[in-house]
Protein backbone atom coordinates (compact mmCIF):
# COMPACT_ATOMS: atom_id res chain seq x y z
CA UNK A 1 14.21 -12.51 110.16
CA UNK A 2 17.49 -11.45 110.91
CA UNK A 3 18.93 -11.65 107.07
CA UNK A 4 15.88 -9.26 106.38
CA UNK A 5 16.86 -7.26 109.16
CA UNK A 6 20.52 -6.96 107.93
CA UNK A 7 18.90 -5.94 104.16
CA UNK A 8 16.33 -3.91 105.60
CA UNK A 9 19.31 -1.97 107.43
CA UNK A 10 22.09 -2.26 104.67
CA UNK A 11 19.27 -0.29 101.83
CA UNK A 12 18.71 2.11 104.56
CA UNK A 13 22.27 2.82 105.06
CA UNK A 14 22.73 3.10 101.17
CA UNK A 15 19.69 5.29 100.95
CA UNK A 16 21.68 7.69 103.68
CA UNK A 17 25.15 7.84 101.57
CA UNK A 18 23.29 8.44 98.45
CA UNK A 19 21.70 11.83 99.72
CA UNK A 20 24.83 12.94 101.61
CA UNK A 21 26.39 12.20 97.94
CA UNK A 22 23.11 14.27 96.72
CA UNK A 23 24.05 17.44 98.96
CA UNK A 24 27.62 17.15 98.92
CA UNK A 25 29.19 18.55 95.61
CA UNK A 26 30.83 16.05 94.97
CA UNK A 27 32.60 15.13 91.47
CA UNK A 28 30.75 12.23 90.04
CA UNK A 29 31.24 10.61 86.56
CA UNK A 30 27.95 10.99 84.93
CA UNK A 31 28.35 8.88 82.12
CA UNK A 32 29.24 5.82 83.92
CA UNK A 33 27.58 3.45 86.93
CA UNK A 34 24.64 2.48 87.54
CA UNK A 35 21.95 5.30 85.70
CA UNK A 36 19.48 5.06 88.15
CA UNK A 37 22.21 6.22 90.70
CA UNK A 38 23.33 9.21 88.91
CA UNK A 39 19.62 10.23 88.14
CA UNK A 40 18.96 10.51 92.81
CA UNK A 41 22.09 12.26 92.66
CA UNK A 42 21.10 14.68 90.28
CA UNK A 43 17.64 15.24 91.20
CA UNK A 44 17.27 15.36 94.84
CA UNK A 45 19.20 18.57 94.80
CA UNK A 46 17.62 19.96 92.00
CA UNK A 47 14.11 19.34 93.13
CA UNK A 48 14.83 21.36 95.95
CA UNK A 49 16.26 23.70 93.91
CA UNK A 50 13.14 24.43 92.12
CA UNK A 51 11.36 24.16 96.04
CA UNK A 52 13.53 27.37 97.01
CA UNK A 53 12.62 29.30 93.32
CA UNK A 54 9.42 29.06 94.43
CA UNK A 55 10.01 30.34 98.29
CA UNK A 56 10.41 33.86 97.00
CA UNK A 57 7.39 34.36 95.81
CA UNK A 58 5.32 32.76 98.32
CA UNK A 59 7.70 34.61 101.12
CA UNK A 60 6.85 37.66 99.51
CA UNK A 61 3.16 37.76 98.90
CA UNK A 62 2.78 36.39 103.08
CA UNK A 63 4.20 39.29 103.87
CA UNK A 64 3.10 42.06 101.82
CA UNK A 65 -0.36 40.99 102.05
CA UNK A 66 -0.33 42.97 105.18
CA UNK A 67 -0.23 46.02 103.63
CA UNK A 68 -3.67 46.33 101.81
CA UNK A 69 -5.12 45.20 98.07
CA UNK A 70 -2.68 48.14 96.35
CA UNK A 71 0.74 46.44 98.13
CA UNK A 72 -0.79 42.99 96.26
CA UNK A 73 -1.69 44.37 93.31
CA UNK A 74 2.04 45.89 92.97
CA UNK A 75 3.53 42.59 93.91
CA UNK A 76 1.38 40.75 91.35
CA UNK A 77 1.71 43.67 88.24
CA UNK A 78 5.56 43.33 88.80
CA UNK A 79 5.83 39.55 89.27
CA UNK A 80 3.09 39.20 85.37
CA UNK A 81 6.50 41.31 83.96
CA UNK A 82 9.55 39.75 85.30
CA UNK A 83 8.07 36.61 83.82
CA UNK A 84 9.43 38.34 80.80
CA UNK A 85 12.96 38.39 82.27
CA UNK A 86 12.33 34.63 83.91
CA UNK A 87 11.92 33.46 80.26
CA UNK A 88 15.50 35.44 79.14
CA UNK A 89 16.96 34.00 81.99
CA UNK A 90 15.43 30.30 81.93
CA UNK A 91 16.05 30.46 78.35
CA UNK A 92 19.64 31.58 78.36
CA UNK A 93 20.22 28.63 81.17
CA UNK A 94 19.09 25.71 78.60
CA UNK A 95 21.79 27.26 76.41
CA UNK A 96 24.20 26.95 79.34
CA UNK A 97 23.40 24.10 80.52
CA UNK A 98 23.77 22.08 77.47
CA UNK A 99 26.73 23.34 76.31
CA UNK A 100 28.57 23.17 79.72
CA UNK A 101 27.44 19.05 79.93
CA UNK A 102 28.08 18.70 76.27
CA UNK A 103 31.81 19.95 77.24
CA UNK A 104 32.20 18.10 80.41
CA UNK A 105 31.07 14.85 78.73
CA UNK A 106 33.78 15.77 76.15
CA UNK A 107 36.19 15.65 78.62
CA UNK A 108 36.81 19.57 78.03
CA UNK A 109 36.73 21.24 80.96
CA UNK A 110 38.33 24.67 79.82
CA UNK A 111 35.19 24.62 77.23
CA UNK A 112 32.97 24.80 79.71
CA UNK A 113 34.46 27.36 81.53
CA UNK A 114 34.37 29.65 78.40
CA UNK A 115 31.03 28.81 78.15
CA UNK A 116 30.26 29.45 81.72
CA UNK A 117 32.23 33.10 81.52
CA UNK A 118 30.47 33.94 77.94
CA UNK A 119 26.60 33.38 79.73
CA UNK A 120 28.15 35.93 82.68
CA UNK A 121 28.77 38.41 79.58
CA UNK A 122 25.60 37.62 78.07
CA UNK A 123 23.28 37.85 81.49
CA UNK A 124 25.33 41.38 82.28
CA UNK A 125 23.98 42.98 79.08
CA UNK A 126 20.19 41.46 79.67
CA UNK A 127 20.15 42.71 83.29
CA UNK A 128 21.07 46.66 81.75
CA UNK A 129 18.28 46.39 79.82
CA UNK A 130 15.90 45.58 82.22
CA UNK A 131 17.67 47.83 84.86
CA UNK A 132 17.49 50.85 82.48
CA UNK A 133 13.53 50.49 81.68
CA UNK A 134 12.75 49.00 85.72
CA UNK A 135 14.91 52.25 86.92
CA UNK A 136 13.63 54.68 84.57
CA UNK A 137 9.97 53.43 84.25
CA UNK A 138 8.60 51.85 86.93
CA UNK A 139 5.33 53.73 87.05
CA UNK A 140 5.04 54.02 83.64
CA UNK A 141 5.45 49.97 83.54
CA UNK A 142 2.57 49.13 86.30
CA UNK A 143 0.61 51.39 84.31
CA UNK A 144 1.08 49.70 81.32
CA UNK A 145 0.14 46.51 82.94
CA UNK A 146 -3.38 48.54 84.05
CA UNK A 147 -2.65 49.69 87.90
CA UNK A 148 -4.72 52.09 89.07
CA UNK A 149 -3.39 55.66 90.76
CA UNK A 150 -3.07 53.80 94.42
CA UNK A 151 -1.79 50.59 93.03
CA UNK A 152 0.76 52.97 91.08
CA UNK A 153 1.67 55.26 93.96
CA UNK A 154 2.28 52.87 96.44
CA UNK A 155 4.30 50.21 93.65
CA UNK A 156 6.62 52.26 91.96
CA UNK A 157 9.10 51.64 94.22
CA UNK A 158 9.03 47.80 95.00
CA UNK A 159 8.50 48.14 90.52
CA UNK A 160 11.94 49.71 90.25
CA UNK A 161 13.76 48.13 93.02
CA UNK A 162 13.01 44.65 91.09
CA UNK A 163 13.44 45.42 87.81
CA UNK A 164 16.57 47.86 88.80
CA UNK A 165 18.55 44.46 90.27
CA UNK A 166 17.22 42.14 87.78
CA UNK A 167 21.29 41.09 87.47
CA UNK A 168 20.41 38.99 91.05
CA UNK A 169 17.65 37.06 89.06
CA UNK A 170 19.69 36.34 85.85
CA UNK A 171 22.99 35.92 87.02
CA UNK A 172 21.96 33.13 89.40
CA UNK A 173 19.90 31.57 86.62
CA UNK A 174 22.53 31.42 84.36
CA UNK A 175 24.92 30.32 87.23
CA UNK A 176 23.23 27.45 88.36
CA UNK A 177 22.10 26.22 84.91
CA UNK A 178 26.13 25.94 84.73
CA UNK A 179 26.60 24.35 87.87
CA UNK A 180 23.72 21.90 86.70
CA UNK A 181 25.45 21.09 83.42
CA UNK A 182 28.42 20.29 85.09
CA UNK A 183 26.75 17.89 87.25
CA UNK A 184 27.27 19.96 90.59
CA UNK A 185 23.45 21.01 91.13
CA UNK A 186 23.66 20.94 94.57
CA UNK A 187 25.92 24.19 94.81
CA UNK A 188 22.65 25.94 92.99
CA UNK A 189 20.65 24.02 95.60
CA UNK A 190 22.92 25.87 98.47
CA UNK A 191 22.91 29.15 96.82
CA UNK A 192 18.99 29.33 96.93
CA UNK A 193 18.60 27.96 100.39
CA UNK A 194 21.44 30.69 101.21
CA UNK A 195 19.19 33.48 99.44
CA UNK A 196 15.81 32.21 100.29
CA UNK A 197 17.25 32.34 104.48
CA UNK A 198 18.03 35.55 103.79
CA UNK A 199 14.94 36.84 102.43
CA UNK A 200 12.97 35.48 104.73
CA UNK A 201 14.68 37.44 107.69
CA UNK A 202 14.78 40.59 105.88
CA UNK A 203 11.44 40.70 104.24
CA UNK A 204 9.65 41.69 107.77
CA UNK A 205 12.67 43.60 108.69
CA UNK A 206 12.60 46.11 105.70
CA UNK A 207 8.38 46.16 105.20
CA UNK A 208 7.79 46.82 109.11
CA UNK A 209 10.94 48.78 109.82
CA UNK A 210 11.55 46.24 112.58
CA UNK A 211 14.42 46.84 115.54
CA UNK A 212 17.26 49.31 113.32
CA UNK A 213 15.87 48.75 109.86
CA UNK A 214 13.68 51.25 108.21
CA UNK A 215 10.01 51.07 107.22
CA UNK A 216 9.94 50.48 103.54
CA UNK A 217 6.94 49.23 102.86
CA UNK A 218 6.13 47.46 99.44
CA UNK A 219 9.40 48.53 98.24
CA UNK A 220 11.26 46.43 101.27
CA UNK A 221 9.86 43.08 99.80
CA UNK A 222 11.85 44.23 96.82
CA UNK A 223 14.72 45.30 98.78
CA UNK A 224 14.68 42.07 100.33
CA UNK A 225 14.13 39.69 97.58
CA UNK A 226 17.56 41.73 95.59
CA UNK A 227 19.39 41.19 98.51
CA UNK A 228 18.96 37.83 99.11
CA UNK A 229 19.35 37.02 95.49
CA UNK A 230 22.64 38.94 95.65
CA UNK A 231 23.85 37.09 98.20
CA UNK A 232 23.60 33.70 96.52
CA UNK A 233 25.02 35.13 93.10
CA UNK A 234 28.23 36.19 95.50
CA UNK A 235 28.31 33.05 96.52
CA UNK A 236 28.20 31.19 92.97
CA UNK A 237 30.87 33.28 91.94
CA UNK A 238 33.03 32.60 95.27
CA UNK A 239 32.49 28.92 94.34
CA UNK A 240 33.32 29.60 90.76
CA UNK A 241 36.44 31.19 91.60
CA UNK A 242 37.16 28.26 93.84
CA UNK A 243 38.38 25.45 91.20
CA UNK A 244 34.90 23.57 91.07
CA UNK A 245 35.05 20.10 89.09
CA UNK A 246 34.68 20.60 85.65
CA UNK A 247 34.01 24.00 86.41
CA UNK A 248 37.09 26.15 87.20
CA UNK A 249 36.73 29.42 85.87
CA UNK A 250 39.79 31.33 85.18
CA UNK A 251 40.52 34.90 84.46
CA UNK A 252 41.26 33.81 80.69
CA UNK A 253 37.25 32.25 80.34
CA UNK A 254 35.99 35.93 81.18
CA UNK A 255 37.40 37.68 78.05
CA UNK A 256 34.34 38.26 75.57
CA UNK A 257 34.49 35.90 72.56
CA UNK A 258 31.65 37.15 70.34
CA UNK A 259 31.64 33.54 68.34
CA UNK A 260 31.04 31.60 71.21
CA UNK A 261 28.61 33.97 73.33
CA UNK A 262 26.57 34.31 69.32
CA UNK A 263 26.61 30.53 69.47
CA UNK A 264 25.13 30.76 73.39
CA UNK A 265 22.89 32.95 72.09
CA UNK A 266 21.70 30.86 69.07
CA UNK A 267 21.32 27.82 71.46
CA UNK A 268 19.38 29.49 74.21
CA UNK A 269 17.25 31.46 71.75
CA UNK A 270 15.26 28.46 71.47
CA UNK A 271 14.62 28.04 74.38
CA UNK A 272 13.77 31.27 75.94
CA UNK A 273 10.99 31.21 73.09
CA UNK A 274 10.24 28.17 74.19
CA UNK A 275 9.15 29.69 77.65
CA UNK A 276 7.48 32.46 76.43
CA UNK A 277 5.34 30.53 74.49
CA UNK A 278 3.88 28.38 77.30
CA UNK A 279 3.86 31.66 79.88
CA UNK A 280 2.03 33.54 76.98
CA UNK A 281 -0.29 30.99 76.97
CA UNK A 282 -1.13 30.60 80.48
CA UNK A 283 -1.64 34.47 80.15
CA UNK A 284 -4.48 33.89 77.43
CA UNK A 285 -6.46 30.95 79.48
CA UNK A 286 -6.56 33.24 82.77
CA UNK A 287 -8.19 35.93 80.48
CA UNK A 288 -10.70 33.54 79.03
CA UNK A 289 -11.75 32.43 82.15
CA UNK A 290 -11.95 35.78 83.90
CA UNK A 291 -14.65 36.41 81.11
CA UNK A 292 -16.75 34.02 83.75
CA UNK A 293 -16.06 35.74 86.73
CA UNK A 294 -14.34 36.13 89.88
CA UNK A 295 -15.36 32.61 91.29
CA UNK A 296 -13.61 31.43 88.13
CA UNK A 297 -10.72 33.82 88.04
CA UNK A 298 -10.44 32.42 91.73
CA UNK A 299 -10.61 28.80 91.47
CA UNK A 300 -8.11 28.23 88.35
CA UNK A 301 -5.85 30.77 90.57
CA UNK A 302 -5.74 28.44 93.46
CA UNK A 303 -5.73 25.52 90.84
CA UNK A 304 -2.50 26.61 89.15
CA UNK A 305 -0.82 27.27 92.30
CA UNK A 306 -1.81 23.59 93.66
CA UNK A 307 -0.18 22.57 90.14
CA UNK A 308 3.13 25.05 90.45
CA UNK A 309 3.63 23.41 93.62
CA UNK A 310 2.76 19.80 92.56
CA UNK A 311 5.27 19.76 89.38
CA UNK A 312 8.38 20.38 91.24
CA UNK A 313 9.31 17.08 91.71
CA UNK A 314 8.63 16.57 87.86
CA UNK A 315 10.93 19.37 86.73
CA UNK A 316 13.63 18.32 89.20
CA UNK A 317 13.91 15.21 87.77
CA UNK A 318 13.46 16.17 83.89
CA UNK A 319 16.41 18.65 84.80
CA UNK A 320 18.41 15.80 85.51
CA UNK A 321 17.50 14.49 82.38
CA UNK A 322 19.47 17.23 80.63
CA UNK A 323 22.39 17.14 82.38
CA UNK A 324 23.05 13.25 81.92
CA UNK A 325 22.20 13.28 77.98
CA UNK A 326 24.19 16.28 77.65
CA UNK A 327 27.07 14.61 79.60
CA UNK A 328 26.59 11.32 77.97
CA UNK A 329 26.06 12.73 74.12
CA UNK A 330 29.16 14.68 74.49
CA UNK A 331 31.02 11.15 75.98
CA UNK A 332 30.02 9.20 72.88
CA UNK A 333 27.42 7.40 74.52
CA UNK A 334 24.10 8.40 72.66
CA UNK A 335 22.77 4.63 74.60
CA UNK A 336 23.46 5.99 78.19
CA UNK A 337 21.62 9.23 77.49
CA UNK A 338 18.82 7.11 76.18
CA UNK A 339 18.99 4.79 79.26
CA UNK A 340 18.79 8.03 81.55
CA UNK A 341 15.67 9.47 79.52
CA UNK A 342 13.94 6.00 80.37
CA UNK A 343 14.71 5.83 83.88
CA UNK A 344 13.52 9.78 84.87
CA UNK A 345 10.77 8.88 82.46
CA UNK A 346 9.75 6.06 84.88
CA UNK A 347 9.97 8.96 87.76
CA UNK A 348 8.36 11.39 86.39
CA UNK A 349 4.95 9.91 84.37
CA UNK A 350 5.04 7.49 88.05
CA UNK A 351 4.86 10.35 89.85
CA UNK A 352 2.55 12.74 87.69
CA UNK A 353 -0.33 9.86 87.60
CA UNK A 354 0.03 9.17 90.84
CA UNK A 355 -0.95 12.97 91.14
CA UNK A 356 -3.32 13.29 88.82
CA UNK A 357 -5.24 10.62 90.32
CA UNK A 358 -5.02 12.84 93.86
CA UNK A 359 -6.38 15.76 91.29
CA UNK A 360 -9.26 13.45 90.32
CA UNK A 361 -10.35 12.28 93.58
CA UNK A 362 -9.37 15.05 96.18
CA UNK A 363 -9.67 18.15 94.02
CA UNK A 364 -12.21 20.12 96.13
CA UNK A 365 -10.74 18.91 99.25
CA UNK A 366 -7.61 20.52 98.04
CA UNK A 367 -8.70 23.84 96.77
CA UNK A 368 -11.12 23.75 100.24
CA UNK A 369 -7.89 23.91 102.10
CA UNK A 370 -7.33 27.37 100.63
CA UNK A 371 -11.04 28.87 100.88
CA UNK A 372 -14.33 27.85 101.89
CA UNK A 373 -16.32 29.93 99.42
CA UNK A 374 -17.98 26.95 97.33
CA UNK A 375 -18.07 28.46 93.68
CA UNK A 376 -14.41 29.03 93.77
CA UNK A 377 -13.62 25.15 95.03
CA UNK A 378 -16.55 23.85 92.62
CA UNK A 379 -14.25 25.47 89.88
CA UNK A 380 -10.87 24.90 91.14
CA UNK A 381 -12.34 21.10 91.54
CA UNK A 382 -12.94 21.02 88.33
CA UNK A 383 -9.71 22.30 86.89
CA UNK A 384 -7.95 20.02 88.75
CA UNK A 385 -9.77 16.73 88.31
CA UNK A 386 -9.55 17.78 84.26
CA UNK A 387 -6.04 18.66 84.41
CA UNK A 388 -5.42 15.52 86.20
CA UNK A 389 -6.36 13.12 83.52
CA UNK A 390 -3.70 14.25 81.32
CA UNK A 391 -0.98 14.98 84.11
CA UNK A 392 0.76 11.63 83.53
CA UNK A 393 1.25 13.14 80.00
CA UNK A 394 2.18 16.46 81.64
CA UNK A 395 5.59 14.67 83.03
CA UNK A 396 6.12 12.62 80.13
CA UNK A 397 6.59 15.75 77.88
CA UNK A 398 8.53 17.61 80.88
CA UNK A 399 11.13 14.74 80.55
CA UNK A 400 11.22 14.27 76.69
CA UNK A 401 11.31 18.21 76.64
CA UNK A 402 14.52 18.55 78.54
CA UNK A 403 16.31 15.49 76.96
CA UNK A 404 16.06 17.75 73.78
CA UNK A 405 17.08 20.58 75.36
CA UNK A 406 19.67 18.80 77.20
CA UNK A 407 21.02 18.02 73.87
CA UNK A 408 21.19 21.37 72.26
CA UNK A 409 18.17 20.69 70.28
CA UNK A 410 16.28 23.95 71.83
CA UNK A 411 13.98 24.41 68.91
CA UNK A 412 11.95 21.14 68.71
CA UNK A 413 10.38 21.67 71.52
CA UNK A 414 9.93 25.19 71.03
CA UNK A 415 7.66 24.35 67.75
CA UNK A 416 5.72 21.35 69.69
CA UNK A 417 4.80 24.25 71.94
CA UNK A 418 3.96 26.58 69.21
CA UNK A 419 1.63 23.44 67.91
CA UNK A 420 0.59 22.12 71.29
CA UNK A 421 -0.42 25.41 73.27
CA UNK A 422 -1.27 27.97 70.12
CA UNK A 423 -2.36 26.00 67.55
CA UNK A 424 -4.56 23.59 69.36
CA UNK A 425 -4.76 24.54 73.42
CA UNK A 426 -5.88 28.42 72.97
CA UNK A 427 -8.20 28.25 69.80
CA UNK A 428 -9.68 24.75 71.80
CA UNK A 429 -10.20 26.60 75.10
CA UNK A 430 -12.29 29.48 73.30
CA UNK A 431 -14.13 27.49 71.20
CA UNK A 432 -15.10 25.18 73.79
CA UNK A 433 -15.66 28.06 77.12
CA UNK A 434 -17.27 31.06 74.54
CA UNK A 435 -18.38 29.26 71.20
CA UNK A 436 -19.73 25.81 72.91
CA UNK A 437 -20.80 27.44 76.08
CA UNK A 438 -18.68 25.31 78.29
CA UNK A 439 -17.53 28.07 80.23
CA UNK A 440 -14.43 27.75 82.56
CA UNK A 441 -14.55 24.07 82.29
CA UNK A 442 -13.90 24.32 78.25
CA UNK A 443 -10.83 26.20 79.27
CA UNK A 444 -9.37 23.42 81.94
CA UNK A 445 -10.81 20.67 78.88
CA UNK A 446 -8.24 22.47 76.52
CA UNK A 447 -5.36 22.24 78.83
CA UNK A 448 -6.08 18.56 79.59
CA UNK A 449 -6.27 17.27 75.86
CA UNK A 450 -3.12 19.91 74.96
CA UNK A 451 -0.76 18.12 77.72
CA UNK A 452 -1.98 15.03 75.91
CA UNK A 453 -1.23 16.05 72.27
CA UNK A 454 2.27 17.47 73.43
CA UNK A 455 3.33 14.56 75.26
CA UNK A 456 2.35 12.40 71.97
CA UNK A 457 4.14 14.59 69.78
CA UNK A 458 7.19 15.20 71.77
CA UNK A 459 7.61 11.16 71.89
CA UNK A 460 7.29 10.87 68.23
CA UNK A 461 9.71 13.17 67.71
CA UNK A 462 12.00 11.61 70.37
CA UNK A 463 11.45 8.10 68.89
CA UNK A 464 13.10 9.34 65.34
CA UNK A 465 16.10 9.87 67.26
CA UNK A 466 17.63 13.22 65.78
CA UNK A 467 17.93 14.92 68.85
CA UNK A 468 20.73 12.78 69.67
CA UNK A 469 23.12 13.55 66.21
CA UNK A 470 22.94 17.85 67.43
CA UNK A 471 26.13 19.07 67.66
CA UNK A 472 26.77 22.20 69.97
């Protein structure tokens, strides 16, 4: 009993030092020890990463829902267009982060600095883009998304407010897909908590005009969200300046070098496609199945939320995935990076089953905790239970997705996507919801034998083994 005791006590103590490892940002050779090891230490802080991403929103929407249907309708016009920017600025951070671990597994720390200053160059001229159309258009931009007059007149402002800082959104993007390639994700975890604290406090503050603050309405969830964003880029750039590991930024990384930043570019341009395609196609299913209604609008809303929220342990672990075959592929050690694909492999399809089988046999009881109306959680049931059978596949193709993109090999995945969601998932989900009169549930059988197809694909391809000879 008592040498059970002593293990018993000894794991837990080693279970403690690992996550004070995980939150400390700490320098830690990637591309040797134990794999499993380096894995936790990468994706405990990046799951929460992706926990805090998802805070804004859901900070936002409690709030402003307050304020009427119009306040909503603003939140939700604005939120369908930064997706646009989210894909620019997701997409740009694949490029980063593979070329910043494919440096630091080199051994060349000064490369990844240059990388690190050209992406700061790069996300600069993105956010005046989007600045100059948010600050000069924001009425004419919820009206081309199909606000009405009172939507329009009480949005423009929270509209141009967003759009006008969109520099907070990419620049801490692009940051902390840096910090992630150089194995430090738990400075991006800090920054978020650090901007999601501070959105939380000032949301109420600058919507009610609470104690010295003024009444902003709307446009003080904006105010809010820019702020807090800000906030956290300040501090990834105070933490830049600071010497990081593998990461020390110097005045010298900041000068433009158009060869490298067109060679960012070229890398991340597959994989900000690569997110649009999958976005765009969510966009297409929730049109097909508002064809059947609000119940069914409803249900696959609450669904897909339920499924955001789900995934984030998935992605937090297939991030890690990219980091350690960057590192490791830039080390020499194309068998390590395999190793670490295997392992988060085991996490993430473990995981996703294991959820999918919740899906399956809980589904209405989960959509029932977010509304009693029976048609919505007979649909949103049924989207889930569907989706479930193929989620196991879902984080099997997260995982083999990143390790290419992890690599440098952006574009593989952005054509199994291509295949996967537009050549097989959209013309499937009509055919089977209008043509075969399936309705809604021909839309959530679509979606369940595309995360299937992708996953199959994406391992074929990963089997051949090319992903591993990129160079970047």
């Amino acid at each position: 009993m008592n040498g059970r005791g002593d293990d018993r006590r000894r794991g837990a103590t080693g279970w403690r030092a690992l996550l004070a490892r995980a939150f400390r940002a700490a320098d830690t050779d990637l591309t040797h020890g134990p794999v499993h090891t380096a894995v936790i230490l990468l994706a405990i802080p990046m799951v929460l990463e992706m926990a805090m991403e998802s805070v804004f929103a859901l900070t936002d929407i409690f709030f402003v829902a307050r304020l009427g249907a119009a306040a909503v309708a603003a939140v939700g016009l604005t939120e369908a267009v930064m997706t646009l920017v989210y894909a620019v600025a997701v997409g740009l951070g694949m490029g980063v982060t593979a070329l910043v671990a494919r440096r630091v597994g080199e051994g060349d720390d000064r490369g990844a600095a240059r990388v690190t200053g050209q992406a700061l160059w790069l996300g600069a001229a993105t956010a005046a883009v989007v600045a100059a159309i948010g600050l000069g258009a924001g009425a004419e931009v919820l009206r081309a998304m199909g606000a009405d007059a009172d939507v329009v007149a009480t949005g423009t402002g929270y509209t141009r407010l967003l759009l006008g800082g969109a520099a907070s959104v990419v620049f801490i993007f692009v940051l902390n897909a840096a910090y992630r390639g150089a194995g430090l994700p738990a400075i991006a975890m800090r920054a978020l908590m650090l901007a999601n604290a501070l959105n939380i406090v000032l949301d109420p503050c600058f919507i009610f005009g609470l104690g010295p603050f003024p009444e902003l309405g709307v446009t003080g969830a904006a105010l809010a969200t820019t702020l807090g964003r800000s906030v956290g880029v300040v501090y990834l750039l105070w933490k830049l300046a600071g010497r990081q590991p593998h990461l020390a930024v110097a005045r010298a990384d900041l000068r433009f070098d158009a060869r490298l930043a067109g060679h960012l570019l070229e890398v991340s341009a597959g994989g900000i496609l690569q997110f649009l395609v999958a976005t765009a196609s969510w966009v297409v299913l929730m049109r097909l199945v508002a064809a059947f209604g609000g119940a069914a609008v409803a249900g696959y809303t609450i669904a897909v939320r339920i499924i955001d929220i789900t995934i984030l342990p998935a992605w937090g672990f297939s991030n890690a995935a990219a980091t350690l075959v960057g590192q490791n592929l830039g080390a020499g050690v194309p068998a390590r990076a395999r190793a670490a694909v295997r392992v988060v492999m085991g996490y993430t399809v473990g995981y996703m089953a294991a959820v999918g089988l919740v899906f399956v046999g809980a589904g209405a009881a989960l959509v029932g905790f977010f509304t009693s109306n029976g048609a919505v959680v007979a649909h949103g049931a049924a989207c889930l239970a569907l989706v479930g059978l193929g989620y196991g596949f879902l984080g099997l193709s997260m995982t083999l997705t990143q390790a290419f993109n992890g690599a440098g090999d952006t574009w593989t995945p952005t054509w199994i996507n291509l295949a996967g969601f537009w050549g097989l998932q959209l013309p499937l989900a009509w055919g089977l919801a209008t043509a075969a009169g399936q309705g809604p549930r021909g839309v959530f059988v679509a979606i369940a034998v595309a995360e299937v197809a992708v996953a199959l694909i994406a391992w074929a391809w990963y089997r051949r083994g090319r992903w591993a000879e990129v160079r970047v």
